[in-house]
Protein backbone atom coordinates (compact mmCIF):
# COMPACT_ATOMS: atom_id res chain seq x y z
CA UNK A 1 -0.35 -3.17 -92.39
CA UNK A 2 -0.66 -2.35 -88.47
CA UNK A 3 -0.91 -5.40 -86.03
CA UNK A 4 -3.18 -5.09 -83.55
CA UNK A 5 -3.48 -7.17 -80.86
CA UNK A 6 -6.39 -7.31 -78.55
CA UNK A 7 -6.27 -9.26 -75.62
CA UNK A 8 -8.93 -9.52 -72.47
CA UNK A 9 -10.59 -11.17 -70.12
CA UNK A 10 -14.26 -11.63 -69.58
CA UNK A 11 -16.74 -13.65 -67.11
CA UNK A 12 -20.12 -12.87 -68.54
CA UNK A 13 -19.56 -11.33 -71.67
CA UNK A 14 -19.51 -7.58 -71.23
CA UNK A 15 -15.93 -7.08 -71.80
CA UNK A 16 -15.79 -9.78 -74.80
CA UNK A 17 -18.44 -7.22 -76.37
CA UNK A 18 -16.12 -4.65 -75.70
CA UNK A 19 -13.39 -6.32 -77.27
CA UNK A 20 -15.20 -7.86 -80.22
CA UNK A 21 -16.10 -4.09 -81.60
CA UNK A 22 -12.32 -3.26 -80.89
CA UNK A 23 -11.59 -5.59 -83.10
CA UNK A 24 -14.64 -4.18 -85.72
CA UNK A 25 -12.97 -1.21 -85.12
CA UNK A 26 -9.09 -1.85 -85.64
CA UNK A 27 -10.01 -4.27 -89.02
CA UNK A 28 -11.76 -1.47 -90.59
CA UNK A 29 -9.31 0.94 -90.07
CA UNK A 30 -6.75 -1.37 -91.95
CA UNK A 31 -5.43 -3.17 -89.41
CA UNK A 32 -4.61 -7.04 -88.99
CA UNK A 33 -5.99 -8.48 -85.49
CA UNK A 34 -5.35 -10.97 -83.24
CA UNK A 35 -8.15 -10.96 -81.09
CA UNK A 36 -7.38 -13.41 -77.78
CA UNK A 37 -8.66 -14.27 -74.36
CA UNK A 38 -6.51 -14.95 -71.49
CA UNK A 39 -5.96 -18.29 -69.73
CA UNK A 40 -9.50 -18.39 -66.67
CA UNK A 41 -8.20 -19.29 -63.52
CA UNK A 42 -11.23 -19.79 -61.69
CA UNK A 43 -12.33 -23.36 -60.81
CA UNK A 44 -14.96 -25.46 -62.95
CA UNK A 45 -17.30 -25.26 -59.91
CA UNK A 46 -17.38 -21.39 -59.42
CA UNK A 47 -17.85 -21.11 -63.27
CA UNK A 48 -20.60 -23.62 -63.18
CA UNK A 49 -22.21 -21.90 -59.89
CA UNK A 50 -23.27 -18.62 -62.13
CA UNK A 51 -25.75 -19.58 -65.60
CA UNK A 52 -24.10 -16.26 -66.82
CA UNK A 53 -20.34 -17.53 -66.44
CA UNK A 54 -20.79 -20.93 -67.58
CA UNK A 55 -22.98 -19.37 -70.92
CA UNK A 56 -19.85 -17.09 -72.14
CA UNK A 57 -17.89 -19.85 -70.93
CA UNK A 58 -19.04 -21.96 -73.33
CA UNK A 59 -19.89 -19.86 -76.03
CA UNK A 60 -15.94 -18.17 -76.33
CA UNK A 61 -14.58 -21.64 -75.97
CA UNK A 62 -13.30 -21.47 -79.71
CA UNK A 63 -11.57 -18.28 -79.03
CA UNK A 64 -8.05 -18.60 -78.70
CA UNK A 65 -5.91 -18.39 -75.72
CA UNK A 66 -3.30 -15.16 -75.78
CA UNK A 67 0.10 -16.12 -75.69
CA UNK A 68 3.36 -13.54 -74.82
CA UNK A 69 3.97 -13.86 -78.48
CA UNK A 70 0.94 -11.80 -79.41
CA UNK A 71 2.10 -8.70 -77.73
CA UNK A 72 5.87 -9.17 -79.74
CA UNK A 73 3.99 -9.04 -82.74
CA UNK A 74 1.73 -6.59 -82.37
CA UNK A 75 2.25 -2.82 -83.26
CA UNK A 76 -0.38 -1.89 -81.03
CA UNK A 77 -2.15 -3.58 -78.09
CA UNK A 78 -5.61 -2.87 -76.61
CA UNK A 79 -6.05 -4.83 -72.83
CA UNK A 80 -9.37 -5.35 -71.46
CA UNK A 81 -10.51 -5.94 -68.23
CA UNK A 82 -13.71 -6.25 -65.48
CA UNK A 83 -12.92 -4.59 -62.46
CA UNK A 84 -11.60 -6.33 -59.18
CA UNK A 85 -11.83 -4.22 -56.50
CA UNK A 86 -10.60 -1.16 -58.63
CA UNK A 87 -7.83 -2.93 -60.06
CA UNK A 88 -7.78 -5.46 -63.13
CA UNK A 89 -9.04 -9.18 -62.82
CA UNK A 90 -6.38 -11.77 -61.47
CA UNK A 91 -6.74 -13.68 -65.22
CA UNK A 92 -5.27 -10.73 -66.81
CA UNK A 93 -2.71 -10.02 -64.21
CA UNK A 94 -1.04 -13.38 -64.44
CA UNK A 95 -1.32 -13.03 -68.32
CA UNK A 96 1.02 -9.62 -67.70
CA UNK A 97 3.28 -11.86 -65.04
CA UNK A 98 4.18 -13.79 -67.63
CA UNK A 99 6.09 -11.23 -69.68
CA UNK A 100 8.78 -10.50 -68.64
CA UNK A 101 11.57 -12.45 -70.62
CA UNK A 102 10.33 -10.43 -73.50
CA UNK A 103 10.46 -7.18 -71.56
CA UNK A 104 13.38 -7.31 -70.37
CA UNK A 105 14.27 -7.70 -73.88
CA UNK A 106 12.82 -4.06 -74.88
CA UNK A 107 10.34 -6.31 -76.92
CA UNK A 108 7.35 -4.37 -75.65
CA UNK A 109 8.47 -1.27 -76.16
CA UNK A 110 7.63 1.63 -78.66
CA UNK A 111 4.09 0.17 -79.11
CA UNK A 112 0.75 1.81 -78.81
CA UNK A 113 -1.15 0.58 -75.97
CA UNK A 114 -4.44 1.22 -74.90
CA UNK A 115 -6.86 -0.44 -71.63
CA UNK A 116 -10.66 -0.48 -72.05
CA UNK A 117 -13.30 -2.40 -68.92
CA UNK A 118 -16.16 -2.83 -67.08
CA UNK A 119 -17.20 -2.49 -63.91
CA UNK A 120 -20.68 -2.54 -62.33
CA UNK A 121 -21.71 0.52 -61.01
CA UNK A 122 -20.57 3.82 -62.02
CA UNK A 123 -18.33 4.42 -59.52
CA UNK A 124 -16.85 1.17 -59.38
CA UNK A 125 -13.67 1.59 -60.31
CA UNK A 126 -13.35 2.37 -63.91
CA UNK A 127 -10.74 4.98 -63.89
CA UNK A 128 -8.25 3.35 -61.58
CA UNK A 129 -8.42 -0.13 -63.89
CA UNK A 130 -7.66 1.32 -66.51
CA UNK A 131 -4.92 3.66 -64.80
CA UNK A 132 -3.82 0.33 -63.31
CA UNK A 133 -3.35 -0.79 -66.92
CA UNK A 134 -1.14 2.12 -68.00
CA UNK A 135 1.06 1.86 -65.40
CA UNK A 136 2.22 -1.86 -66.70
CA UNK A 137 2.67 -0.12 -70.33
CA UNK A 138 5.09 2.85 -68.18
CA UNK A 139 6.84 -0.56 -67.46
CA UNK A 140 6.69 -1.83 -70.79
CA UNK A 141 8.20 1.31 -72.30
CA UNK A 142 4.74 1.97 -74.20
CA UNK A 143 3.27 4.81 -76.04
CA UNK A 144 -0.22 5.10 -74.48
CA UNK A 145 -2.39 6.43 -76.44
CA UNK A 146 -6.27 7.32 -74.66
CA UNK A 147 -9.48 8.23 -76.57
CA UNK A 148 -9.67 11.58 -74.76
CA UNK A 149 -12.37 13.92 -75.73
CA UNK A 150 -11.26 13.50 -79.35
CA UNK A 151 -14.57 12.41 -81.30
CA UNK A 152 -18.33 13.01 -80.48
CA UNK A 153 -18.81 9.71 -79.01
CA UNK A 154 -16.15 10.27 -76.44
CA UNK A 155 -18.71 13.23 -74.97
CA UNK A 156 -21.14 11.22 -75.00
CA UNK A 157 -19.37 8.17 -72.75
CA UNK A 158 -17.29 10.61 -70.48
CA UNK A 159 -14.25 8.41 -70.03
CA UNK A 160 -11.18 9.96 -71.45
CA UNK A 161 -8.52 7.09 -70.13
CA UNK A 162 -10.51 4.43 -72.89
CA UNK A 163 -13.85 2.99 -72.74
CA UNK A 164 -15.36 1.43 -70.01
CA UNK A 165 -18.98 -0.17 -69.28
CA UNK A 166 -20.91 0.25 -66.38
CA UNK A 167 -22.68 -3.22 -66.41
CA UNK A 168 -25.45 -3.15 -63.81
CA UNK A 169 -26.89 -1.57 -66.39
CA UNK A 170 -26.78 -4.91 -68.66
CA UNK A 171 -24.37 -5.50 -71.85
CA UNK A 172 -22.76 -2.90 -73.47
CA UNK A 173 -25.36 -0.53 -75.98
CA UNK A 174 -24.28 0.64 -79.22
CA UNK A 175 -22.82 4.07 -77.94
CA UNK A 176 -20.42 1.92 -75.80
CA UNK A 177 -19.56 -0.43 -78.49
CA UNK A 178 -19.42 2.46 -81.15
CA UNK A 179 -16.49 4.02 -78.50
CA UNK A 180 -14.52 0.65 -78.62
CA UNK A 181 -14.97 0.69 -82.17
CA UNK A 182 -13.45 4.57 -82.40
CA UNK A 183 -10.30 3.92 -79.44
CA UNK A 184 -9.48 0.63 -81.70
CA UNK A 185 -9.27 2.80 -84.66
CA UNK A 186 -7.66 5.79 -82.70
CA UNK A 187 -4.88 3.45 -81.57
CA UNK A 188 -4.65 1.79 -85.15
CA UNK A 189 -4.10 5.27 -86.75
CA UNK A 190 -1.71 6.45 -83.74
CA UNK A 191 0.38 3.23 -84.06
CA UNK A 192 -0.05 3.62 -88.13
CA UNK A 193 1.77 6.89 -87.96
CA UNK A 194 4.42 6.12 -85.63
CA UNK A 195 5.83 3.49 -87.85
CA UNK A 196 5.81 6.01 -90.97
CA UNK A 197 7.80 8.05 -88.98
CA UNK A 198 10.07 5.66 -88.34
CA UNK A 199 10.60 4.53 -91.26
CA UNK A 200 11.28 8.37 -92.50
């Protein structure tokens, strides 16, 4: 069985969508998944300052907290992210900061990674976060592998580096969950056949 790990951060909710149909997506193609947010940085007040921060606040509360030894175990790992400025969020960031006793280790590398967002208008930086993203797996020694323009839904949602939300236009619809869905179960099947290689 593949381990996929998916692992994100999310203020209102949009990228915790995202995530939670990566997850749909990875499970049904076979895979085992760790699904996990990263630590929030931001104080209590600011959180409690926006209804729609404090809601997802409260309502992800059970989900559990990634720790470095998610990415060890995983096969394949799928990062989410909001955009900051064109760039990931902080949260995530210091998540990645934290690795490096296992990189330098070569423990991250030979996986499948993958980066999926949101930002809020369409050109708000959606490319470059998720560029931003595979330059940390370069680091990590990663196979990335992208959605492309390799199923129908992928011409329909225009972003070949992995699936990203523009969300001024609300949550995520179905055609935007329905991509996470199909790059979880692209990386799952990438990540799938890399280890049957190996193991020829």
């Amino acid at each position: 069985m593949t381990n996929v790990a998916i692992i994100y951060y999310s203020s209102t909710g949009n990228v915790h969508a995202l995530a939670v149909a990566a997850a749909e997506g990875a499970e049904k193609a076979g895979a085992e998944v760790r699904l996990r947010k990263v630590t929030e940085l931001a104080p209590a007040q600011a959180i409690a300052g926006n209804p729609e921060w404090a809601a997802h606040a409260e309502s992800t509360k059970d989900v559990q907290e990634a720790v470095v030894e998610d990415l060890v175990w995983a096969d394949a790992v799928l990062l989410g992210t909001p955009t900051r400025y064109g760039a990931m969020a902080s949260q995530l960031k210091q998540f990645i900061d934290t690795t490096g006793s296992v990189w330098s280790r070569g423990l991250l590398a030979g996986k499948v990674y993958g980066a999926f967002g949101s930002a809020g208008t369409a050109h708000g930086g959606h490319e470059s976060t998720l560029l931003s993203l595979h330059n940390v797996f370069y680091h990590w020694g990663g196979l990335i592998v992208p959605p492309g323009y390799t199923d129908d839904i992928q011409f329909q949602l225009g972003n070949p580096y992995g699936v990203s939300h523009r969300s001024g236009d609300g949550g995520p619809g179905e055609p935007v969950l329905e991509g996470a869905r199909y790059q979880a179960k692209r990386i799952t099947q990438m990540a799938a056949a890399l280890a049957r290689g190996h193991a020829a």
